[in-house]
Protein backbone atom coordinates (compact mmCIF):
# COMPACT_ATOMS: atom_id res chain seq x y z
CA UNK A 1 -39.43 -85.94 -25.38
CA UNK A 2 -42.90 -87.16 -23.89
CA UNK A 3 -43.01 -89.77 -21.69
CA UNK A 4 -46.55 -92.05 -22.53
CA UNK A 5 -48.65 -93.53 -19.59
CA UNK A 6 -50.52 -97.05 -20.31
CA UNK A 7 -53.66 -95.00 -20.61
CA UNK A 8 -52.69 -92.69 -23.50
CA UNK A 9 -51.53 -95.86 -25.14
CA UNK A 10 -55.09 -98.26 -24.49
CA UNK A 11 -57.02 -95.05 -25.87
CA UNK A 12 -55.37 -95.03 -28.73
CA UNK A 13 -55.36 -99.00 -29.40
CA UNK A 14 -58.91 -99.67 -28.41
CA UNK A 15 -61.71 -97.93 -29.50
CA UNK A 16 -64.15 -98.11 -27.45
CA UNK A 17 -66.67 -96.02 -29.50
CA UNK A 18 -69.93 -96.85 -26.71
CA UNK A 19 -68.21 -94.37 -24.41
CA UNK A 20 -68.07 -90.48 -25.30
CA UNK A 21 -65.07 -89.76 -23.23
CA UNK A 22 -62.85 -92.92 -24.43
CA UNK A 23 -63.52 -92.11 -28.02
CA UNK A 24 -62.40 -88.40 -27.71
CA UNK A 25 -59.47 -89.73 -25.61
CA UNK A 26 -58.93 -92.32 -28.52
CA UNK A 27 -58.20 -89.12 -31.44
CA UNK A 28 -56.71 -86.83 -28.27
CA UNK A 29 -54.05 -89.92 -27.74
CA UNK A 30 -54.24 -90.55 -31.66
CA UNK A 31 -53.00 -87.22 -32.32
CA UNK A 32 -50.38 -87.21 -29.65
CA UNK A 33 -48.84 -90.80 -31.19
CA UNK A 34 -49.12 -89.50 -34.56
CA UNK A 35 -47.47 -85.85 -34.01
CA UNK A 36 -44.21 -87.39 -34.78
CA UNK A 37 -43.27 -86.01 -31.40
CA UNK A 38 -40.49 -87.55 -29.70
CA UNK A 39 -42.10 -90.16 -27.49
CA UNK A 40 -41.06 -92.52 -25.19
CA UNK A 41 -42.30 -95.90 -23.30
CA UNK A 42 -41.02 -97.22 -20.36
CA UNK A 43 -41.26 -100.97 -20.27
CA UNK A 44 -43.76 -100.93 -17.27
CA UNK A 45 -46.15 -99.50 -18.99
CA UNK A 46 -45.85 -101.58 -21.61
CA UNK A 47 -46.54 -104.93 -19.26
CA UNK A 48 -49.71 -102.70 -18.11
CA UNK A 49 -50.65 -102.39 -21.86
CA UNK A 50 -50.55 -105.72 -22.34
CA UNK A 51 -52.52 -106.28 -18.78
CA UNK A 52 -55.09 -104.09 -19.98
CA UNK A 53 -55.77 -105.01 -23.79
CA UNK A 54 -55.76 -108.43 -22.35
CA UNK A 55 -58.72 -107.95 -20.19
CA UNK A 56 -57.39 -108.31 -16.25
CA UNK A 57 -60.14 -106.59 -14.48
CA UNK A 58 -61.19 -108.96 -11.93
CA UNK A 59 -63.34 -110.98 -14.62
CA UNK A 60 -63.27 -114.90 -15.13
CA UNK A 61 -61.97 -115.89 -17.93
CA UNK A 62 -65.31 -116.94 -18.97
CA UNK A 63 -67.05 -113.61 -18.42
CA UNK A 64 -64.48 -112.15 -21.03
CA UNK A 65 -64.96 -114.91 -23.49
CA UNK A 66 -69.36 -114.84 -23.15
CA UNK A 67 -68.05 -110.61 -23.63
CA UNK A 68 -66.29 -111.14 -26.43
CA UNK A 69 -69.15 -113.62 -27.77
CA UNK A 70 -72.01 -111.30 -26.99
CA UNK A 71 -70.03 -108.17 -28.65
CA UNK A 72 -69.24 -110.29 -32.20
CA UNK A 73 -71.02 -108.71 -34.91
CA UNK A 74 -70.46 -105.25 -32.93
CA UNK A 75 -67.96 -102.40 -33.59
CA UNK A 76 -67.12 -101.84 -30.11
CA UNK A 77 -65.42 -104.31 -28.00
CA UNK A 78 -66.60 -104.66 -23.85
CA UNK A 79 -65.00 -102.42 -21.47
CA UNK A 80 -62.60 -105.43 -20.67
CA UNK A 81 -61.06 -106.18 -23.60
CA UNK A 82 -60.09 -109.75 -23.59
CA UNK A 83 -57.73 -109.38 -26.67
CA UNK A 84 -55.78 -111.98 -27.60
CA UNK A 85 -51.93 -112.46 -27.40
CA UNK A 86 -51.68 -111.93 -31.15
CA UNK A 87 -53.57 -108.80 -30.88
CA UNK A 88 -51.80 -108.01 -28.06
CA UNK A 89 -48.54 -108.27 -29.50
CA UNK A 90 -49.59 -106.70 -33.00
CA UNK A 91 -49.97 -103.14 -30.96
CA UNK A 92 -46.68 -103.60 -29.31
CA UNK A 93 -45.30 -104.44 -32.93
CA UNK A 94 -46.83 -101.71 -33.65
CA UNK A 95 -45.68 -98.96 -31.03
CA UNK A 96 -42.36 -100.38 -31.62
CA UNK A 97 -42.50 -99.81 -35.80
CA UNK A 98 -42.89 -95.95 -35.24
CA UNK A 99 -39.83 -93.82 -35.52
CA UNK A 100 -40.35 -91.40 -33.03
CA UNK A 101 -40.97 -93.96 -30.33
CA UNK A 102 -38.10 -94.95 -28.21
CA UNK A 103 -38.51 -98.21 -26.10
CA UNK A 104 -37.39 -98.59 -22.68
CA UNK A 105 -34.84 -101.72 -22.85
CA UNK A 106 -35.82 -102.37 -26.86
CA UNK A 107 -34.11 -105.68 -27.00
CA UNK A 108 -35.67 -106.98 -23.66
CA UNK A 109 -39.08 -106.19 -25.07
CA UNK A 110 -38.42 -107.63 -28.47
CA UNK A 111 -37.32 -110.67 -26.95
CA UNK A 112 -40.31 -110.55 -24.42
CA UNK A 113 -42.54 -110.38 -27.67
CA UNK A 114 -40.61 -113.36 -29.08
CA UNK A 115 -40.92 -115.41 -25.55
CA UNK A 116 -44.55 -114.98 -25.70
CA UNK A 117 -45.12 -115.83 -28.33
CA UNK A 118 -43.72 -118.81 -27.84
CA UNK A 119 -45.78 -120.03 -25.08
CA UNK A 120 -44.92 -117.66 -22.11
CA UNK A 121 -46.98 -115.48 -20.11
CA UNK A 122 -45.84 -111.67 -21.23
CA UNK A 123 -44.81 -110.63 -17.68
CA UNK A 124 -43.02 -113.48 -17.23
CA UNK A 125 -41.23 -113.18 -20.74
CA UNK A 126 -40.40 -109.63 -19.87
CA UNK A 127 -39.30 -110.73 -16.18
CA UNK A 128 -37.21 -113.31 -17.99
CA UNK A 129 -35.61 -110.80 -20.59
CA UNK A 130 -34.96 -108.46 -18.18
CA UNK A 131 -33.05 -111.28 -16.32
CA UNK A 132 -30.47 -111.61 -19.47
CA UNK A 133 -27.29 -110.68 -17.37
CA UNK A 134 -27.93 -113.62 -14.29
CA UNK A 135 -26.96 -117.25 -14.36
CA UNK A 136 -30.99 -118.01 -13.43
CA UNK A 137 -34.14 -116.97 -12.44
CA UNK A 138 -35.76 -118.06 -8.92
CA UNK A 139 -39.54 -118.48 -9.11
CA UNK A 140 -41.93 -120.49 -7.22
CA UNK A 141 -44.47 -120.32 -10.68
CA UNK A 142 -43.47 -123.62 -11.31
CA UNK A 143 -46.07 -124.93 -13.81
CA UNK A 144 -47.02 -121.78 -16.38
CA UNK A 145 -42.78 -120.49 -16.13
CA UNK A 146 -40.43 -122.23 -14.63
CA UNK A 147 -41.61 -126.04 -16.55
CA UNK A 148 -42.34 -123.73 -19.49
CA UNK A 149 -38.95 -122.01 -19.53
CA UNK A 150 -37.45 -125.04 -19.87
CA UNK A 151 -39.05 -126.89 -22.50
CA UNK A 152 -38.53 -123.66 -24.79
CA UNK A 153 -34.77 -123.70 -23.48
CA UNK A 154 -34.94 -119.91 -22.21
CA UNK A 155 -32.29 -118.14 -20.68
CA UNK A 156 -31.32 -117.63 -18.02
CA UNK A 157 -32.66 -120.85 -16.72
CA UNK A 158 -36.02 -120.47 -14.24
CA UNK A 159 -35.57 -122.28 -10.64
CA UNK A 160 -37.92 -123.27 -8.43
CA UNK A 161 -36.12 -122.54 -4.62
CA UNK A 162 -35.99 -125.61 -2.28
């Protein structure tokens, strides 16, 4: 069995095709994925997947939208990505479909997936899911978890300490 990093993984679910090296990293990691070699994928890197595809480099979030704007009628999306969370979570869908792939903590991811869906931040959701076996949560992000948490009626419940 192969263990994945997060950057075997981003090759092979963005193309960037305006860089030599990341496109023949995109079919090296394509044929890798596609061997039907046992694989696996530690949860981590899953959170830096989503980190990545979602476009954390240091940019606003208006230089990745006037990116994403200025690369529309392109092929090739900016080297930060700026996907969104349905993109985001289509790969991981994805990743999780194929046989040969075993998922560190499947169920925490799948209800990480779900969570974020639903309005949480990814890390957060997987923080939370990975959380299942404690009576709460202690987090001083009240506004985008802890108030958000609630309203969807997550558990375990997400405290604020006083």
């Amino acid at each position: 069995m192969t263990g994945l990093d997060t950057n075997v993984l981003a090759r092979y679910y963005v193309q960037d095709e305006s860089d030599a090296e990341a496109t023949r990293q995109h079919e090296m990691a394509r044929r890798l994925i596609e061997s039907g070699e046992p694989l696996m994928v530690a949860k981590t890197v899953l959170l830096e997947l989503e980190w990545v595809m979602r476009g954390y480099y240091g940019f606003s979030t208006e230089e990745v939208v006037a990116a994403r704007v200025e690369s529309r009628g392109s092929d090739h999306r900016p080297s930060y990505y700026g996907f969104s969370t349905e993109e985001v979570v289509a790969a991981l869908r994805h990743l999780m479909s194929l046989p040969q792939v075993v998922i560190e903590q499947r169920e925490a991811v799948e209800s990480a997936i779900a969570h974020c869906l639903s309005g949480l931040d990814f890390a957060d959701a997987l923080h939370l899911a990975s959380y299942a076996n404690c009576d709460q949560v202690a987090s001083f992000d009240d506004r985008k978890f802890a108030r958000r948490a609630k309203r969807l009626q997550l558990m375990p419940q997400v405290v604020v300490p006083t």
